[in-house]
N, C-alpha and C. Protein backbone atom coordinates (compact mmCIF):
# COMPACT_ATOMS: atom_id res chain seq x y z
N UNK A 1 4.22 -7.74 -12.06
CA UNK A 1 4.97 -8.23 -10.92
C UNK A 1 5.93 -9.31 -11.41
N UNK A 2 7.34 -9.19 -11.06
CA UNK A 2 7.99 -10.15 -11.44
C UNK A 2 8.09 -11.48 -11.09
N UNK A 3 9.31 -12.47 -10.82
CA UNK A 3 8.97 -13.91 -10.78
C UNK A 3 9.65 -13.51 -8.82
N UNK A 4 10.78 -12.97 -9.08
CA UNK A 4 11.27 -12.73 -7.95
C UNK A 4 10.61 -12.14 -6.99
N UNK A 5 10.20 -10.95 -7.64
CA UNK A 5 8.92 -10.11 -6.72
C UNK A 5 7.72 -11.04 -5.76
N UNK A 6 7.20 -11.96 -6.58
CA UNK A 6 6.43 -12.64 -5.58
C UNK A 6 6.97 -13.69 -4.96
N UNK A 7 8.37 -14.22 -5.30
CA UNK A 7 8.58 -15.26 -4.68
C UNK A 7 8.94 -14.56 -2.92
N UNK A 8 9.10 -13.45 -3.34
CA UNK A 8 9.43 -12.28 -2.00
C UNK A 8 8.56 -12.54 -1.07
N UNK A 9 7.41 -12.21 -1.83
CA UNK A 9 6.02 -12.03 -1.12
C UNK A 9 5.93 -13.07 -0.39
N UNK A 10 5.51 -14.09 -1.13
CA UNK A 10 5.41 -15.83 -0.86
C UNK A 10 6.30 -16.06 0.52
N UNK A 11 7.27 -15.58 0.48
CA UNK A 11 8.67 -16.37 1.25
C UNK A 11 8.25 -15.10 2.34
N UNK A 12 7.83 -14.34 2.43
CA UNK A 12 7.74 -13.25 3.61
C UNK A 12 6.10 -13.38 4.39
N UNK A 13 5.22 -13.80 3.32
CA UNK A 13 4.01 -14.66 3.78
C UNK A 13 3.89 -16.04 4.95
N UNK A 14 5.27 -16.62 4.59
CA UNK A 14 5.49 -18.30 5.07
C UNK A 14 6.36 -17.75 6.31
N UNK A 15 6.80 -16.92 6.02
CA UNK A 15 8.08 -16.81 7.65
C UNK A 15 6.54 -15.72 8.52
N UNK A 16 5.63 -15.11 8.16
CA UNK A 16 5.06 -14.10 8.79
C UNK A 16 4.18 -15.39 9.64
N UNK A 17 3.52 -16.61 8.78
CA UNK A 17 2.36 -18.12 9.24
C UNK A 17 3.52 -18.67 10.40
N UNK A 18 4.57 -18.46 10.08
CA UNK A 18 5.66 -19.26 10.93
C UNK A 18 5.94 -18.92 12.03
N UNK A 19 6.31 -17.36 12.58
CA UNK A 19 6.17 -16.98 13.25
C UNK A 19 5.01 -16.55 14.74
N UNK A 20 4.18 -16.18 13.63
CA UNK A 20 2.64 -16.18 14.26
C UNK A 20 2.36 -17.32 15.14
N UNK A 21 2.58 -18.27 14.08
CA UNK A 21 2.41 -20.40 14.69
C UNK A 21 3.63 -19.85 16.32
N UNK A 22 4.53 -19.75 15.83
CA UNK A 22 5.65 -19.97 17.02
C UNK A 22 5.27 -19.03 18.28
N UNK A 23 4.87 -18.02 18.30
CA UNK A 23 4.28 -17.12 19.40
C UNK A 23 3.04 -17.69 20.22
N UNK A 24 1.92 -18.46 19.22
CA UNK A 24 0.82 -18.74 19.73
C UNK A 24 1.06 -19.98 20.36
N UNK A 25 2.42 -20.76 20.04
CA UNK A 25 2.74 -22.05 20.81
C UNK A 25 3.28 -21.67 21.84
N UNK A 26 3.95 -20.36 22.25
CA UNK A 26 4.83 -20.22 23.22
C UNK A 26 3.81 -19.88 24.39
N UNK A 27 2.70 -19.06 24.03
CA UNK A 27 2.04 -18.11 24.49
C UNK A 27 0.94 -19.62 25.22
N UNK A 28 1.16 -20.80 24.36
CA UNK A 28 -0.18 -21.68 24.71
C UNK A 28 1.02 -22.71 25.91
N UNK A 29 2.22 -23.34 25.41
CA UNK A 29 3.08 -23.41 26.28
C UNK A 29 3.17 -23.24 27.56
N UNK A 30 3.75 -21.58 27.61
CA UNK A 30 3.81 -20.98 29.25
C UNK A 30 2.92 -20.19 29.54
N UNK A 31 2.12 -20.20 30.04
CA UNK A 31 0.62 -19.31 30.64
C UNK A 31 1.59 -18.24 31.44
N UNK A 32 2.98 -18.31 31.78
CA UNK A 32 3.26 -16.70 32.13
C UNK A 32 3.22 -15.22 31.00
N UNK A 33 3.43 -16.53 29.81
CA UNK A 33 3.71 -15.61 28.88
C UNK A 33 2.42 -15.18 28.29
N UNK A 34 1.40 -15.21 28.90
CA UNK A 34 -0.03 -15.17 28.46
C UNK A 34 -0.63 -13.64 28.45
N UNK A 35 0.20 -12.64 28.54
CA UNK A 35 -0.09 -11.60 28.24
C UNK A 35 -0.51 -11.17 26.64
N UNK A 36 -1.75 -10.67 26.41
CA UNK A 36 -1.49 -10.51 24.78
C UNK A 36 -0.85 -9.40 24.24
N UNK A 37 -0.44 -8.32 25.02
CA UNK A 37 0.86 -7.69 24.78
C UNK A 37 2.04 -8.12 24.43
N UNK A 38 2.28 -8.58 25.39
CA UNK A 38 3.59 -9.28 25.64
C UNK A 38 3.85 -10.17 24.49
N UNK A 39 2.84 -11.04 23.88
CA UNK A 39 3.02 -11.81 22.48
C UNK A 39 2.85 -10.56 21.22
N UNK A 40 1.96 -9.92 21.25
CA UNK A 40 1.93 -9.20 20.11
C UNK A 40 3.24 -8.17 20.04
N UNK A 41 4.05 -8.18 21.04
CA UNK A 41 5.23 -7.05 20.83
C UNK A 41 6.08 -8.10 20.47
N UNK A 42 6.34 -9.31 20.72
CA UNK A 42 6.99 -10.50 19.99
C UNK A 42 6.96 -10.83 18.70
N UNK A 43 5.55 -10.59 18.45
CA UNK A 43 5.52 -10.77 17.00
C UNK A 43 5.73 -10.21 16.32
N UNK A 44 5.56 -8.84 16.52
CA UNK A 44 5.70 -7.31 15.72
C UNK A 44 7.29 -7.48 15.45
N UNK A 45 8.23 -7.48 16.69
CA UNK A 45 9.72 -7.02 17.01
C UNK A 45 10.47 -8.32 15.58
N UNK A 46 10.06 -9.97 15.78
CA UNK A 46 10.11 -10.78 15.24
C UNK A 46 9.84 -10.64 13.17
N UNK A 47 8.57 -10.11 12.88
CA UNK A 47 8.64 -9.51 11.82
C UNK A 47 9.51 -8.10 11.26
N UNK A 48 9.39 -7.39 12.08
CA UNK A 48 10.23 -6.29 11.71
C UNK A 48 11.93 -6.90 11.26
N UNK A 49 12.69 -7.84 12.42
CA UNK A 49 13.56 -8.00 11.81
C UNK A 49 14.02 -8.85 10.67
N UNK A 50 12.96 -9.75 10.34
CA UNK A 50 12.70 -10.60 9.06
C UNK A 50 12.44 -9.58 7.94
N UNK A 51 12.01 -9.02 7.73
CA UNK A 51 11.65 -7.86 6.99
C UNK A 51 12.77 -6.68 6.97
N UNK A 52 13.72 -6.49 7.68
CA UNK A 52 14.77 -5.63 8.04
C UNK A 52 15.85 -6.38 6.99
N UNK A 53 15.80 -8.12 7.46
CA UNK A 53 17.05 -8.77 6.93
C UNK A 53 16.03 -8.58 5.62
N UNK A 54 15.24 -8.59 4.95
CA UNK A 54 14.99 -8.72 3.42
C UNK A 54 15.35 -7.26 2.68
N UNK A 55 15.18 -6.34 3.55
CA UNK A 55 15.75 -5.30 2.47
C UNK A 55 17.10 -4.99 2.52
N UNK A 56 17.45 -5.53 3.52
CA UNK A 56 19.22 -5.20 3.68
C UNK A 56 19.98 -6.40 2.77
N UNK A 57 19.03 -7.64 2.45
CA UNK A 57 19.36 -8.28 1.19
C UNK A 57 19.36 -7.42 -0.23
N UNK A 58 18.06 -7.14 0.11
CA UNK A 58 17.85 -6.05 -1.26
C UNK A 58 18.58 -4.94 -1.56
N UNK A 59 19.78 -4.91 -0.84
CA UNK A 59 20.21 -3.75 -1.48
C UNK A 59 19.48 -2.32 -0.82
N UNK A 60 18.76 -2.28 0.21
CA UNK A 60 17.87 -1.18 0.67
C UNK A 60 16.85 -0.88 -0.39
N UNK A 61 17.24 -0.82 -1.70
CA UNK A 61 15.97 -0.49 -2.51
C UNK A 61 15.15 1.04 -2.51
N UNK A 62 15.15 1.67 -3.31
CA UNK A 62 14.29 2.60 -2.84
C UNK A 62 13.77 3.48 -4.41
């Protein structure tokens, strides 16, 4: 594994703790938003496009 390769990992690890943190504050926040659907499709939609912008950095990659 290269140096870059995990710094990938690392840096996609810290935005995935970051996110997670930010949903469970929103979700603890507004009790409307207290559906656990409703947060887990936040979080999902939220990673996907963090993960979208990393391979469209990458060049798509394949």
């Amino acid at each position: 594994m290269s140096t870059l390769t995990l710094l990938v990992v690392v840096l996609l690890v810290l935005v995935t703790v970051l996110v997670v943190g930010a949903v469970v504050y929103a979700v603890h926040r507004r009790p409307s938003l207290n559906a656990p659907v409703m947060a887990g499709i936040a979080t999902v939609a939220a990673l996907a496009a963090v993960l979208a912008l990393i391979v469209a950095a990458g060049g798509g990659g394949a």
